[in-house]
C-alpha atoms as a PDB file:
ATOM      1  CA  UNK A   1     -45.355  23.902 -24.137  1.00  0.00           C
ATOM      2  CA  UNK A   2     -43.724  22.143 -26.977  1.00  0.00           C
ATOM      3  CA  UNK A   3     -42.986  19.189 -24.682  1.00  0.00           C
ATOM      4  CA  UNK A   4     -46.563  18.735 -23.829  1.00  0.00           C
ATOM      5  CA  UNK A   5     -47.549  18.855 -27.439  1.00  0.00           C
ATOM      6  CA  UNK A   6     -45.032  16.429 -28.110  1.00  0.00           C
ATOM      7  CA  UNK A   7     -46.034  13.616 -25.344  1.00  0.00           C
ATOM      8  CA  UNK A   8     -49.413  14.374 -26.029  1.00  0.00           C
ATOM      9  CA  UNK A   9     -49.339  13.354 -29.453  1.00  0.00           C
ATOM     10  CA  UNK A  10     -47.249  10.640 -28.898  1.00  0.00           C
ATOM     11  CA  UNK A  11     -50.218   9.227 -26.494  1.00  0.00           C
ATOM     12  CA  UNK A  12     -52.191   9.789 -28.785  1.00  0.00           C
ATOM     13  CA  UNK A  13     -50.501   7.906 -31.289  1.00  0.00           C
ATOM     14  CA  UNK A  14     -49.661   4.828 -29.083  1.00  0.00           C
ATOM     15  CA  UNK A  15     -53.127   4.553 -27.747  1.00  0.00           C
ATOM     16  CA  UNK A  16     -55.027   4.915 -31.613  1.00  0.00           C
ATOM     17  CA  UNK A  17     -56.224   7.805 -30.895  1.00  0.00           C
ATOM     18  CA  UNK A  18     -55.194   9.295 -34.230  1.00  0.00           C
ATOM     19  CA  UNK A  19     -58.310  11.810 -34.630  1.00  0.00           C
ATOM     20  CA  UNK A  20     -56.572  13.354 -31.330  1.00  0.00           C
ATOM     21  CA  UNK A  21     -53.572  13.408 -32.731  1.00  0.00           C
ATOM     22  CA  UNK A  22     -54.333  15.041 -36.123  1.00  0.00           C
ATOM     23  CA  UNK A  23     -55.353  18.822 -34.064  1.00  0.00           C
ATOM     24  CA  UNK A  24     -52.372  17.927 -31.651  1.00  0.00           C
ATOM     25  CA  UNK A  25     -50.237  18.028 -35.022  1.00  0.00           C
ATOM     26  CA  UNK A  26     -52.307  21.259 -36.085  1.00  0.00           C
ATOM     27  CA  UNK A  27     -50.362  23.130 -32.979  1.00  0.00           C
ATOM     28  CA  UNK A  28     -47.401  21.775 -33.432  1.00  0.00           C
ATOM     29  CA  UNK A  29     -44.200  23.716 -34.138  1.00  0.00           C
ATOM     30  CA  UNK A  30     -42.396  21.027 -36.335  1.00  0.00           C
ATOM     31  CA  UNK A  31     -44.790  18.657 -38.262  1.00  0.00           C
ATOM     32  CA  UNK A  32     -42.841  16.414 -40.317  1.00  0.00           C
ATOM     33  CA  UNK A  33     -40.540  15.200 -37.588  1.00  0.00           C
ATOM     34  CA  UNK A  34     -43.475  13.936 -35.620  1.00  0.00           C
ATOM     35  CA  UNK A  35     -45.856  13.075 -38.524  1.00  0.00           C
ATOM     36  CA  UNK A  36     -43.369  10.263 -39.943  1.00  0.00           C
ATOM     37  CA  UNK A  37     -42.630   8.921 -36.477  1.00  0.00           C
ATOM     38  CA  UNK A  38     -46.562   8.584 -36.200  1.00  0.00           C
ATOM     39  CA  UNK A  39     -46.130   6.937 -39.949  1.00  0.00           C
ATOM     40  CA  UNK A  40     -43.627   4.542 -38.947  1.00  0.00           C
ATOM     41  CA  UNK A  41     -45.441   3.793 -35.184  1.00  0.00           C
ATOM     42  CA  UNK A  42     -48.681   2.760 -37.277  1.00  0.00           C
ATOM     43  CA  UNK A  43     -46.986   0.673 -39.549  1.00  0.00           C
ATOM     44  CA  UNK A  44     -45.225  -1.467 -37.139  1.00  0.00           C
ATOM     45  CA  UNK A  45     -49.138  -1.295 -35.236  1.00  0.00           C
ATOM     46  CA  UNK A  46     -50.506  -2.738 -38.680  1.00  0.00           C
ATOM     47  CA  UNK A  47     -47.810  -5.598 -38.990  1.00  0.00           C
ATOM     48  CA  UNK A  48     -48.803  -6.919 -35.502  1.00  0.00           C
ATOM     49  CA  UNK A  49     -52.664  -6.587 -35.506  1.00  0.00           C
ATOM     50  CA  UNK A  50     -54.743  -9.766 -35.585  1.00  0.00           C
ATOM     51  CA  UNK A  51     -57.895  -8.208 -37.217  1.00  0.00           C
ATOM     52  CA  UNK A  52     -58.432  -7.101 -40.555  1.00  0.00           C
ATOM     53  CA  UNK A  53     -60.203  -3.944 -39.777  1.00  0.00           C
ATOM     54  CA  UNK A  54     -58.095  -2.943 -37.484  1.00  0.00           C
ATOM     55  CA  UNK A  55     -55.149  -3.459 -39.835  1.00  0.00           C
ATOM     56  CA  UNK A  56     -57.435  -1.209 -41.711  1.00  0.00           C
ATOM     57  CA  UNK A  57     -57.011   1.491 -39.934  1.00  0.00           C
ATOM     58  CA  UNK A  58     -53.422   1.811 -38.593  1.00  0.00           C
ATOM     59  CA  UNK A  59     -53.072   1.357 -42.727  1.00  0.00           C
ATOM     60  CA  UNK A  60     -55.035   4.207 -43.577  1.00  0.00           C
ATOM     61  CA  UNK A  61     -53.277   6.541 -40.598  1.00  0.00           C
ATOM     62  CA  UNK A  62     -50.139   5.667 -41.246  1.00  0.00           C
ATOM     63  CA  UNK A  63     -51.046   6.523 -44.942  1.00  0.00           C
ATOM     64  CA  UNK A  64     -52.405  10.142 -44.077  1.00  0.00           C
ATOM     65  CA  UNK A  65     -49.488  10.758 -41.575  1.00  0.00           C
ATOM     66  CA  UNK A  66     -47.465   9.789 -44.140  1.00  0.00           C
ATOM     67  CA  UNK A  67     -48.910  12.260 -46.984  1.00  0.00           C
ATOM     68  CA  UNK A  68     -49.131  15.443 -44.476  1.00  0.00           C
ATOM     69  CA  UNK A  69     -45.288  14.934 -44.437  1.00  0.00           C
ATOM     70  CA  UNK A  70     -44.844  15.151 -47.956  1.00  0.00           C
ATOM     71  CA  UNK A  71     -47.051  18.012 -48.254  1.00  0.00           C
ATOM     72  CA  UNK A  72     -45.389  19.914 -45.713  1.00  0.00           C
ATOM     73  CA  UNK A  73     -42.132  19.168 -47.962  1.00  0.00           C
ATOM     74  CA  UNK A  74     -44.211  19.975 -50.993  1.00  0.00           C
ATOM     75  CA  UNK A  75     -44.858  23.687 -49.791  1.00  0.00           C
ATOM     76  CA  UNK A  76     -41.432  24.284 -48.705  1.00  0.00           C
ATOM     77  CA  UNK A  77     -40.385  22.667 -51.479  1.00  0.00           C
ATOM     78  CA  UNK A  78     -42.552  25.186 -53.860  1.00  0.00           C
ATOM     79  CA  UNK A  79     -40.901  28.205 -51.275  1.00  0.00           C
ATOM     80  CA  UNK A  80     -37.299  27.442 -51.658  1.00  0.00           C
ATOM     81  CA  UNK A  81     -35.146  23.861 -52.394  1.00  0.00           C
ATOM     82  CA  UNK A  82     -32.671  24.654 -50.321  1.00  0.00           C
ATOM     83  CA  UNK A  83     -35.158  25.527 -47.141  1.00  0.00           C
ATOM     84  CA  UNK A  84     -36.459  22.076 -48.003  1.00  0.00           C
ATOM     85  CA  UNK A  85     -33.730  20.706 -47.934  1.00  0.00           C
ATOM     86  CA  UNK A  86     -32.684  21.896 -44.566  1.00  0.00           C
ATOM     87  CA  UNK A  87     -35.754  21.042 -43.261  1.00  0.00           C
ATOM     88  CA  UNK A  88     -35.199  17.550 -44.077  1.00  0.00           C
ATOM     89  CA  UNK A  89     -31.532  17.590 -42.031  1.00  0.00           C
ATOM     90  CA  UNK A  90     -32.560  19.892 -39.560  1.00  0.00           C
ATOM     91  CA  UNK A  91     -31.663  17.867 -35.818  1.00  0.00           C
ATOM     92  CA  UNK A  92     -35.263  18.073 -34.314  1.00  0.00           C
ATOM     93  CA  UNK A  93     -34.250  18.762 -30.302  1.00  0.00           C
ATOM     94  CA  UNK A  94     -38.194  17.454 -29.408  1.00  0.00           C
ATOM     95  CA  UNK A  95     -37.149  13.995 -30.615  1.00  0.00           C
ATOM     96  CA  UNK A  96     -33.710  13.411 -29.335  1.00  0.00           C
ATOM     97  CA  UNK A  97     -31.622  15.665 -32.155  1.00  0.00           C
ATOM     98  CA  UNK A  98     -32.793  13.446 -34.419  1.00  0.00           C
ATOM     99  CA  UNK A  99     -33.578  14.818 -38.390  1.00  0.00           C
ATOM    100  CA  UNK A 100     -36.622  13.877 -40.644  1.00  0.00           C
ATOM    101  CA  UNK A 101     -34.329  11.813 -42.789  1.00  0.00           C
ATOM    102  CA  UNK A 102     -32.855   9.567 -40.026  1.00  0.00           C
ATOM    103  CA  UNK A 103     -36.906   9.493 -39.152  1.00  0.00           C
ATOM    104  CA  UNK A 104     -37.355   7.976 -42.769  1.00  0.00           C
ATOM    105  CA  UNK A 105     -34.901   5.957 -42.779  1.00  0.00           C
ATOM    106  CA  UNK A 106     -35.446   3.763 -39.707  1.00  0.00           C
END
């Protein structure tokens, strides 16, 4: 099940199809893993589009794909630092063991 949700919203993300992807993320069991890998796809999509509304809009994804991460952070955050803070270096087996921060970083 979790693989499904997981190359579904990747689709989803690859093709634009970003409204599909924001109730994919909804039943997800990680969020921030997948939400800044959906940041970082849409900003490379924005530095290679030819139109400006179009640029537009990977811009303003990649902007709310962006925030849902750091309000995901933001509750855990307000729960417990040091749950946060394993969130953040937790290996994420969906996505190849990799963590949010190595996400991030790239």
């Amino acid at each position: 099940y979790d693989y499904v949700l997981r190359d579904l919203f990747l689709w989803a993300i690859l093709m634009n199809r970003t409204d599909i992807a924001k109730v994919l993320l909804c039943f997800m069991k990680y969020r921030i893993c997948p939400a800044l890998i959906a940041t970082k796809v849409l900003k490379e999509y924005y530095k290679e589009a030819d139109y400006g509304h179009l640029q537009d809009g990977y811009l303003e994804n990649a902007k709310y794909f962006e925030q849902y991460a750091i309000n995901c952070l933001d509750k855990a955050d307000d729960y417990s630092t040091e749950l946060a803070c394993e969130i953040i270096l937790q290996q994420n087996e969906l996505y190849g063991y990799v963590t949010c921060l190595q996400v991030y970083l790239i």
